[in-house]
Protein backbone atom coordinates (compact mmCIF):
# COMPACT_ATOMS: atom_id res chain seq x y z
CA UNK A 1 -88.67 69.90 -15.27
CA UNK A 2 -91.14 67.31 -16.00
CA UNK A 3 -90.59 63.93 -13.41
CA UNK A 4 -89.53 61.08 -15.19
CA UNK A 5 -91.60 60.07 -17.89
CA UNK A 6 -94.84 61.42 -16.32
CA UNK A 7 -96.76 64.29 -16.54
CA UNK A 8 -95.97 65.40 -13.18
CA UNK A 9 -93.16 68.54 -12.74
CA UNK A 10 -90.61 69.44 -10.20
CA UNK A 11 -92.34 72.64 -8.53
CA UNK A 12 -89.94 75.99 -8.20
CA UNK A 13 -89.15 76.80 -4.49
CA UNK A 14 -91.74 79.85 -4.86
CA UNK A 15 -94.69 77.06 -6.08
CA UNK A 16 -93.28 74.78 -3.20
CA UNK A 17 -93.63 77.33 -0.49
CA UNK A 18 -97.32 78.32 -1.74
CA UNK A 19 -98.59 74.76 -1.64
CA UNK A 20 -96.97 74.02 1.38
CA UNK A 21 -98.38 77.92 2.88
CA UNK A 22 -96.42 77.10 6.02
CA UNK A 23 -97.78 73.28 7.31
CA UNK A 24 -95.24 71.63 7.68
CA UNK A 25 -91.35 72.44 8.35
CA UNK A 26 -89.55 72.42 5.61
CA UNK A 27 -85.75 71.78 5.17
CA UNK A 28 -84.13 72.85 2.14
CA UNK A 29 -80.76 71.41 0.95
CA UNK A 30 -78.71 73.68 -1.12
CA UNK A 31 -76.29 71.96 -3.35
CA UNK A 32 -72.55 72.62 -4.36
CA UNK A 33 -72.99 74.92 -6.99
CA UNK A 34 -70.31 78.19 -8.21
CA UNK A 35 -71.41 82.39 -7.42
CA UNK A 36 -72.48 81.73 -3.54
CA UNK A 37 -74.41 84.90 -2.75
CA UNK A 38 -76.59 85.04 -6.03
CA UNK A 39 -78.88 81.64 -5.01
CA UNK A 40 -78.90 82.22 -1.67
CA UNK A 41 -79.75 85.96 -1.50
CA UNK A 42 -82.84 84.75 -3.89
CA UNK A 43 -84.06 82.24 -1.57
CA UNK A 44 -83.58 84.45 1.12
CA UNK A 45 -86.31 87.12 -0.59
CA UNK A 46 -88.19 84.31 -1.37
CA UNK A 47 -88.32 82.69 2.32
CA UNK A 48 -88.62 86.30 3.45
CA UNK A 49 -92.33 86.06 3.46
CA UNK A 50 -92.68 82.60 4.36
CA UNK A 51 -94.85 82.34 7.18
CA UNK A 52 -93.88 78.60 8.54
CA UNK A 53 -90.57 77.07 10.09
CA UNK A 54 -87.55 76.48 7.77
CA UNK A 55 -83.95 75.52 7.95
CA UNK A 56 -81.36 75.60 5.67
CA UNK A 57 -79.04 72.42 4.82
CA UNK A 58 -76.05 71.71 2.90
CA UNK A 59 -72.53 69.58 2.61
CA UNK A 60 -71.03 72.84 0.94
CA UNK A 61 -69.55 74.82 4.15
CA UNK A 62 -69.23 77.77 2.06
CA UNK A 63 -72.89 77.97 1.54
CA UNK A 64 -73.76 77.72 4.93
CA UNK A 65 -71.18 80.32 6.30
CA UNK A 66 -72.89 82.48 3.47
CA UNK A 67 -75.71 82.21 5.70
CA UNK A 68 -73.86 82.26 8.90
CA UNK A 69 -72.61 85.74 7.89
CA UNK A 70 -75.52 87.54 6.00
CA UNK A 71 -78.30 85.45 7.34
CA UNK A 72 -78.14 84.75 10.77
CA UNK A 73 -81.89 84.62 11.72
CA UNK A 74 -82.08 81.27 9.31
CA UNK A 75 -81.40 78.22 11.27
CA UNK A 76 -78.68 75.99 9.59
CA UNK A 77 -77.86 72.78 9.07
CA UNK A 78 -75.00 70.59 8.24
CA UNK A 79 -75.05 67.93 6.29
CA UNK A 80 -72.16 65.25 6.60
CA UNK A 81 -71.67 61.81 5.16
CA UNK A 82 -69.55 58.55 6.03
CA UNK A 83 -66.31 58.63 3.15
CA UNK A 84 -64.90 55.05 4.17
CA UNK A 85 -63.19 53.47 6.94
CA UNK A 86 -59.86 54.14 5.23
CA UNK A 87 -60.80 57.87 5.57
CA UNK A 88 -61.92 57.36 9.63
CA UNK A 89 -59.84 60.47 11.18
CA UNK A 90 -60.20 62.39 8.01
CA UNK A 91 -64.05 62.31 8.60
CA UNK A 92 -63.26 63.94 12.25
CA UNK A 93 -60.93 66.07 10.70
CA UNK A 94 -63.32 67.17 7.99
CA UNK A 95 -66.46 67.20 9.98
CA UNK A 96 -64.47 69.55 12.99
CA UNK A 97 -63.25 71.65 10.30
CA UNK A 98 -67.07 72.42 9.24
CA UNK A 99 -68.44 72.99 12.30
CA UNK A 100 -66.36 74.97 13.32
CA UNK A 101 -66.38 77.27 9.99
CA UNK A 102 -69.99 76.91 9.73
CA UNK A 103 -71.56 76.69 13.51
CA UNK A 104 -74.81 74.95 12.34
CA UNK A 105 -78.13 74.69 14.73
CA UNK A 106 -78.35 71.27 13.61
CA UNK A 107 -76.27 68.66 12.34
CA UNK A 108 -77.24 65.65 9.40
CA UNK A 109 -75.79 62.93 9.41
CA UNK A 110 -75.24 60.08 7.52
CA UNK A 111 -76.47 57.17 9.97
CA UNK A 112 -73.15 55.22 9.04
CA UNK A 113 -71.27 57.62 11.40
CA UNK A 114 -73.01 56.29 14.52
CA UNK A 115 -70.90 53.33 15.67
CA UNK A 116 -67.90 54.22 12.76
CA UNK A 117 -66.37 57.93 14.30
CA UNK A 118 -67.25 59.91 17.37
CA UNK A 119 -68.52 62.72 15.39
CA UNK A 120 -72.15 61.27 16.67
CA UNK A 121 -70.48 61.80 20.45
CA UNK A 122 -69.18 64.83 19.55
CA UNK A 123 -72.96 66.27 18.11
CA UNK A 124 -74.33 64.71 21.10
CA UNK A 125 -72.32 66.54 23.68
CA UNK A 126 -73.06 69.89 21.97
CA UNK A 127 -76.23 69.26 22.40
CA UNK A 128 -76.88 69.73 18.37
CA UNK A 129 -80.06 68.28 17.23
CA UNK A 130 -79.24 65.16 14.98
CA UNK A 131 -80.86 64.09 12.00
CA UNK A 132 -80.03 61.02 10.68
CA UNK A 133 -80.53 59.95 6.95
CA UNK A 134 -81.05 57.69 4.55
CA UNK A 135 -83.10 55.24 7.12
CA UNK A 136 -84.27 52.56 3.86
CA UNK A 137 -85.78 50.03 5.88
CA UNK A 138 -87.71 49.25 9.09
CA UNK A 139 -84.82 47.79 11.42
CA UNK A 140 -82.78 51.12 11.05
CA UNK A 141 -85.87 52.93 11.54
CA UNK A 142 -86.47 51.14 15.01
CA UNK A 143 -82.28 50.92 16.12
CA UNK A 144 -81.97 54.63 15.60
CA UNK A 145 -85.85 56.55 16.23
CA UNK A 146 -85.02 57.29 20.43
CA UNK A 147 -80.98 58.02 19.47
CA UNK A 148 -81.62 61.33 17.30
CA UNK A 149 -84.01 63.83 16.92
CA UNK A 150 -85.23 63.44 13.60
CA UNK A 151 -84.74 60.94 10.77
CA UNK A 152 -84.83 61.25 7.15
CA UNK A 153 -85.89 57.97 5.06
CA UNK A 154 -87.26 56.26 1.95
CA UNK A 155 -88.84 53.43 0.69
CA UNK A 156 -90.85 53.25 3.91
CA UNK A 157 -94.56 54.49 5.07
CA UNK A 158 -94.62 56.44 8.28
């Protein structure tokens, strides 16, 4: 798939891990798609040979019990985002519901949930490593850098 209107392309996973050849962690977000099994057993032959650190994320707990169950070397992660206020013990619900299903190495989180629901609290006394995302500018980047272990952002240089 060609980017945009440039001349630049998406890379397949396969190109992706070549040019990467194991540098730099990667995580790699499956999304919500039908037929779990056929996707993931491919990326799972392709990863097979991968000779650098990679984890596994997705919203979809299906996905990542997929991996829980036939996969249990590949670290997982779970991604989970703020719905609204209205939907505050939902989210809890939700989010315990997933864990619990799923039992992810790591959590992702959308940094919303930090002062909103105690699912933050919760992460923190498991002792999950927390990744917080989309951090779009440089005060969020400086409130939250020392509160997780890892933050996922745009829009701003390193």
């Amino acid at each position: 798939m060609r980017l945009y209107d440039t001349d630049q392309y998406i890379p397949l996973l396969i190109e992706l891990l070549e040019l990467v050849d194991g540098q730099i962690p990667l995580i790699i977000e499956i999304k919500k798609h039908q037929n779990i099994g056929i996707l993931e057993n491919i990326m799972v032959e392709y990863l097979q040979n991968y000779k650098g650190e990679y984890y596994i994320c997705s919203f979809e707990k299906d996905i990542l019990f997929w991996f829980r169950k036939n996969c249990k070397s590949i670290k997982r992660g779970l991604i989970f985002e703020f719905e609204s206020k209205k939907l505050f013990k939902y989210n809890k619900i939700l989010f315990l519901y997933k864990y619990f299903k799923t039992k992810p190495d790591f959590i992702s989180l959308d940094y919303k949930l930090y002062d909103t629901t105690s699912i933050y609290k919760f992460c923190k006394r498991k002792n999950l490593p927390i990744i917080f995302w989309t951090i779009n500018s440089k005060e969020l980047f400086f409130k939250f850098e020392n509160k997780v272990d890892g933050l996922i952002f745009e829009k701003l240089k390193p």
